[in-house]
N, C-alpha and C. Protein backbone atom coordinates (compact mmCIF):
# COMPACT_ATOMS: atom_id res chain seq x y z
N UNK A 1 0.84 -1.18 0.00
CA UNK A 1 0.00 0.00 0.00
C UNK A 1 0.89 1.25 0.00
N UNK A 2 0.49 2.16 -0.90
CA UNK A 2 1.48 3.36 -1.06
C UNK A 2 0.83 4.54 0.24
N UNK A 3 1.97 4.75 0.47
CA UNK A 3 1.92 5.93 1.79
C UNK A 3 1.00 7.21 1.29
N UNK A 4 0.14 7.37 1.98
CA UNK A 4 -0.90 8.58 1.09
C UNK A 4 0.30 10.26 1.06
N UNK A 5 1.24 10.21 1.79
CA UNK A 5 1.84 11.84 1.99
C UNK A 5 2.77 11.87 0.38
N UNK A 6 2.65 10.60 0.10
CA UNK A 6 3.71 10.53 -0.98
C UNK A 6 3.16 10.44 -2.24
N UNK A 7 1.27 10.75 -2.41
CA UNK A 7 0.64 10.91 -3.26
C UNK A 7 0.60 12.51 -4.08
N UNK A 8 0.41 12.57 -5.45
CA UNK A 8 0.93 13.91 -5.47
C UNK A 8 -0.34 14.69 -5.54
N UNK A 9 0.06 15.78 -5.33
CA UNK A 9 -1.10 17.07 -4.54
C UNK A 9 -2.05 17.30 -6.60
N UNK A 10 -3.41 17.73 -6.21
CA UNK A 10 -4.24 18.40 -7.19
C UNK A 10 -2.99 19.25 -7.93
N UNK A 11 -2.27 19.74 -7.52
CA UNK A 11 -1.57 20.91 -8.07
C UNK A 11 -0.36 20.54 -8.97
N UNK A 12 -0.26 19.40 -8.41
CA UNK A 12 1.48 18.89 -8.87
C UNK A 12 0.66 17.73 -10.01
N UNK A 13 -0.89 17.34 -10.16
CA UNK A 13 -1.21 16.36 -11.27
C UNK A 13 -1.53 17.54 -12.43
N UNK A 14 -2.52 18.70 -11.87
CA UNK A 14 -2.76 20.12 -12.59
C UNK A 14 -1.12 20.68 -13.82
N UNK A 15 -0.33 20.60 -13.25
CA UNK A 15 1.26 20.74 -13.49
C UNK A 15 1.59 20.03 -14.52
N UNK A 16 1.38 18.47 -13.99
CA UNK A 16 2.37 17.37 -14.63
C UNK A 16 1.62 17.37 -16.01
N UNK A 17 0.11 17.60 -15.99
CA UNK A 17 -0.56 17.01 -17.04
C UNK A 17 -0.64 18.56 -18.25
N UNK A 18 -0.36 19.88 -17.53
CA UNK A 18 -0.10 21.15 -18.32
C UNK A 18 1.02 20.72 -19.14
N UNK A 19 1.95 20.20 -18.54
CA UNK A 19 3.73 20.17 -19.06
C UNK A 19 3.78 18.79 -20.02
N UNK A 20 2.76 17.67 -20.27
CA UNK A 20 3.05 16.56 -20.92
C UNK A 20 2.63 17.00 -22.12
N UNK A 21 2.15 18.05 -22.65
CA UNK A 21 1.90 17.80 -24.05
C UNK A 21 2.49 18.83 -24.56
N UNK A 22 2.88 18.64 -25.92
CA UNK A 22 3.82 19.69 -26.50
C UNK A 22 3.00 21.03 -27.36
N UNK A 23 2.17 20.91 -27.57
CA UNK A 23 1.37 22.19 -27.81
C UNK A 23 1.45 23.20 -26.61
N UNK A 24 1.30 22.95 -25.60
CA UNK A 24 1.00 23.32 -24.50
C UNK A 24 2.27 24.19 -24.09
N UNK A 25 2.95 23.17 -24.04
CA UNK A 25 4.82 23.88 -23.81
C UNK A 25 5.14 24.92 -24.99
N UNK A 26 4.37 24.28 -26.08
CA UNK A 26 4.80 25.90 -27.38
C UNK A 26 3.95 27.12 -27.21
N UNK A 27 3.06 27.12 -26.40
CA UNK A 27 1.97 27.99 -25.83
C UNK A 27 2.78 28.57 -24.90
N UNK A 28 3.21 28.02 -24.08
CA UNK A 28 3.37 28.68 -23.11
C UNK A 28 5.10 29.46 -23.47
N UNK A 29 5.82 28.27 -24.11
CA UNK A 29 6.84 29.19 -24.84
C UNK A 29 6.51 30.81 -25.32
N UNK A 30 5.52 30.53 -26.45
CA UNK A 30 5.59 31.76 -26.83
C UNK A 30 4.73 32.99 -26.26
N UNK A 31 4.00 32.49 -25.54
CA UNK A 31 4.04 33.74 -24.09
C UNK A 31 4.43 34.35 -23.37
N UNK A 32 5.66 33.54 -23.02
CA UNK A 32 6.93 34.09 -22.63
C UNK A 32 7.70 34.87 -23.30
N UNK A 33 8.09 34.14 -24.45
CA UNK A 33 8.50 35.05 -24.84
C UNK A 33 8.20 36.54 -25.86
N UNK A 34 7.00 36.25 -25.65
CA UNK A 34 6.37 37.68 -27.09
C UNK A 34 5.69 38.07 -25.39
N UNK A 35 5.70 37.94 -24.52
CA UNK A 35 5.17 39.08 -23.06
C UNK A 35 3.42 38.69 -23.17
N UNK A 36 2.79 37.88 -23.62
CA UNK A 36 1.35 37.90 -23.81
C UNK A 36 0.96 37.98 -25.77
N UNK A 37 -0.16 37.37 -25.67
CA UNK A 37 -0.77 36.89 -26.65
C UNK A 37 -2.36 36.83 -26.43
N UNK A 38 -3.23 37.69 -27.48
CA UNK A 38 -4.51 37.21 -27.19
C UNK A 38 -4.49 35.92 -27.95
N UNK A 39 -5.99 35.18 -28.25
CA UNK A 39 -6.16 34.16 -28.54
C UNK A 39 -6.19 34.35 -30.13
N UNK A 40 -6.38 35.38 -31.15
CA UNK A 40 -6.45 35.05 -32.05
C UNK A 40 -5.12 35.26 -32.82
N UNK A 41 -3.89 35.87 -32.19
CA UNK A 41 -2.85 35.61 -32.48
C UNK A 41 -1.78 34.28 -32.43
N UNK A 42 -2.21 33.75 -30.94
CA UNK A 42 -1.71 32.38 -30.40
C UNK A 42 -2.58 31.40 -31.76
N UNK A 43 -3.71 31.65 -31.89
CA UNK A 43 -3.84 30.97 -33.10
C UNK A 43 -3.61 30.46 -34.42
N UNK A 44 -3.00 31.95 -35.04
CA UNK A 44 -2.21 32.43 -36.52
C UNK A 44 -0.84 31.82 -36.15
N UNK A 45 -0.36 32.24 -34.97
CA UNK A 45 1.64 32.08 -35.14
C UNK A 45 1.57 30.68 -34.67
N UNK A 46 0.09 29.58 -33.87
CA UNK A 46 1.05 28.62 -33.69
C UNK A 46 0.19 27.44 -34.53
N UNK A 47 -0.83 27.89 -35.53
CA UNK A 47 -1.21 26.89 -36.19
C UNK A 47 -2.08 25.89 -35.48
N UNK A 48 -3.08 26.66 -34.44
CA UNK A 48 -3.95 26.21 -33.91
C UNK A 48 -5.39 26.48 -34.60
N UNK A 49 -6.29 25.81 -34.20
CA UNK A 49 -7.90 26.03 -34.25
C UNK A 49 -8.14 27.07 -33.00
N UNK A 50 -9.28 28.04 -33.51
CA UNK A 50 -9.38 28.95 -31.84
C UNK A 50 -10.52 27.53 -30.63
N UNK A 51 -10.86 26.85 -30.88
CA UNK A 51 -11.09 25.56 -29.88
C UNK A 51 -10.14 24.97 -29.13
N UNK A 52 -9.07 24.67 -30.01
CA UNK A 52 -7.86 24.16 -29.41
C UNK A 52 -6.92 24.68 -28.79
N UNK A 53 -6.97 26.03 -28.99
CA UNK A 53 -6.04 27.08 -28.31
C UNK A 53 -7.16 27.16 -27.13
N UNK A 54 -8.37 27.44 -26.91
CA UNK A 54 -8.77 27.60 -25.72
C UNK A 54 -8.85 26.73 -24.68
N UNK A 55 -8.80 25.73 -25.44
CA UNK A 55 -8.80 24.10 -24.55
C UNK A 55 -7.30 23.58 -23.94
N UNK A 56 -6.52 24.51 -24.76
CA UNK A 56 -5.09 24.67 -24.18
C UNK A 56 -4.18 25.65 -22.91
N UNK A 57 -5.03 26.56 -23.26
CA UNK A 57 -5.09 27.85 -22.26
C UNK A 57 -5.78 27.65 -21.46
N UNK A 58 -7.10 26.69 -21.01
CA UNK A 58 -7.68 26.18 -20.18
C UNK A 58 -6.86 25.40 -19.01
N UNK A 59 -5.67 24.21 -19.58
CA UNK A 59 -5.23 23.33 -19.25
C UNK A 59 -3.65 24.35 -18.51
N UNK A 60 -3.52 25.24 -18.97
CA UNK A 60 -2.19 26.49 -18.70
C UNK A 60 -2.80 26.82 -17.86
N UNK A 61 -4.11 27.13 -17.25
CA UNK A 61 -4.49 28.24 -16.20
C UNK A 61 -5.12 27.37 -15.48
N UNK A 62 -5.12 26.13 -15.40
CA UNK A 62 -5.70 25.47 -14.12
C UNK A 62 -4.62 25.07 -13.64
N UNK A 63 -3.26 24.71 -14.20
CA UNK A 63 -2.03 24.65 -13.56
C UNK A 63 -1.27 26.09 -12.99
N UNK A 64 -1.82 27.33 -13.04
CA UNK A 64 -1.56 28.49 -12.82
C UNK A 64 -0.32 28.72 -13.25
N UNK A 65 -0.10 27.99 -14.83
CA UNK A 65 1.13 28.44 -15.58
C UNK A 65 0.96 30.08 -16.44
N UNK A 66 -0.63 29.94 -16.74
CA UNK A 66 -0.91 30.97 -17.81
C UNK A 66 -2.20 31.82 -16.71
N UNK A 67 -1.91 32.91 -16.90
CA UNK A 67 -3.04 34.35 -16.66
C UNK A 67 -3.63 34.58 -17.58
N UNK A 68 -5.29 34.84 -17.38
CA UNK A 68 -5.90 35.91 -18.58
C UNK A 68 -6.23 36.86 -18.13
N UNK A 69 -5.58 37.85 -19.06
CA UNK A 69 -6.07 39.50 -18.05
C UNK A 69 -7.50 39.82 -19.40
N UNK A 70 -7.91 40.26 -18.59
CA UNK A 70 -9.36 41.13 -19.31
C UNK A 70 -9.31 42.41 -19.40
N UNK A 71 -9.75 43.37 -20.45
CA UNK A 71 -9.60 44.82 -20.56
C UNK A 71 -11.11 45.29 -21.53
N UNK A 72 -11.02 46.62 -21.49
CA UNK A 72 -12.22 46.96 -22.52
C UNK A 72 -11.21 47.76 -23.79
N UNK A 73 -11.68 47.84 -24.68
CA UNK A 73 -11.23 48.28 -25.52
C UNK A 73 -12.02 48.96 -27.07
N UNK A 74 -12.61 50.29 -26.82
CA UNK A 74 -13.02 50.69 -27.73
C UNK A 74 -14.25 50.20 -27.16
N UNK A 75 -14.86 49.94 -25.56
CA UNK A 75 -16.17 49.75 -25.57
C UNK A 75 -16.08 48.06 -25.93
N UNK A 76 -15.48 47.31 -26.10
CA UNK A 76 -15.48 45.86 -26.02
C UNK A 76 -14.51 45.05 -25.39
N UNK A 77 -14.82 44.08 -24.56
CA UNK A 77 -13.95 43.39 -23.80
C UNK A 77 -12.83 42.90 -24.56
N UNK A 78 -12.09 42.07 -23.91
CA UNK A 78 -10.81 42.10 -25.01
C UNK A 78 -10.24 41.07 -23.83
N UNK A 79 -9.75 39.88 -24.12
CA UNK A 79 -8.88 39.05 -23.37
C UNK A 79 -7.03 38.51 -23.60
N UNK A 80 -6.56 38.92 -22.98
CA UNK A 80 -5.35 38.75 -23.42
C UNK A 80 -4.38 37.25 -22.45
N UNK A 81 -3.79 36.62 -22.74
CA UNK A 81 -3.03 35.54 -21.91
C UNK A 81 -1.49 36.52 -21.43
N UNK A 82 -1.02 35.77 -20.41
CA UNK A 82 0.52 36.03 -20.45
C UNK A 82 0.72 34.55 -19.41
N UNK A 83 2.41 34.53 -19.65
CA UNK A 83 2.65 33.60 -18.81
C UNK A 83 2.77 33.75 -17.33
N UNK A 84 2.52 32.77 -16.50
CA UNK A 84 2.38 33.13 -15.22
C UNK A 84 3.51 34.09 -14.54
N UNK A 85 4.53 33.69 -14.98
CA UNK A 85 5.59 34.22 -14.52
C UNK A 85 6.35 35.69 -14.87
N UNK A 86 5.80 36.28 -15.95
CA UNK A 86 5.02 37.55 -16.75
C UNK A 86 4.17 38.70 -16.02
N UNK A 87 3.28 37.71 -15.13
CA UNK A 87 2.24 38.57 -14.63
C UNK A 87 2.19 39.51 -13.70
């Protein structure tokens, strides 16, 4: 029987399962390094569907790798990503 303290935390499976796929890591690459990305750019430069980029940025911000900041702009909301470590 495995010792329960040595089970890994919501946060560290949230983590492991952000960091196993490689879309994800090129997401979050290039957040880093371009300082933030809305979604329909992360879309064009990385050859995503806008579904798949959100379902990706989903999986970035429940591991609290990726932020979405919200703004108005011209009277319309406007969502932008950056990387956690960015923010």
């Amino acid at each position: 029987m495995q010792d329960p303290s040595k089970q890994p935390s919501q946060e560290e499976l949230a983590l492991k399962r952000a960091l196993e796929h490689p879309k994800r890591l090129e997401i979050f690459g290039y957040l880093t390094q371009e300082g933030g990305a809305d979604e329909a750019e992360l879309v064009a430069a990385l050859d995503l569907t806008a579904l798949r980029a959100r379902y990706h940025l989903t999986v970035l911000q429940d591991a609290h790798l990726v932020v979405r900041m919200e703004g108005v702009d011209r009277g319309k909301t406007t969502s932008s990503y950056l990387a956690a470590s960015a923010a």
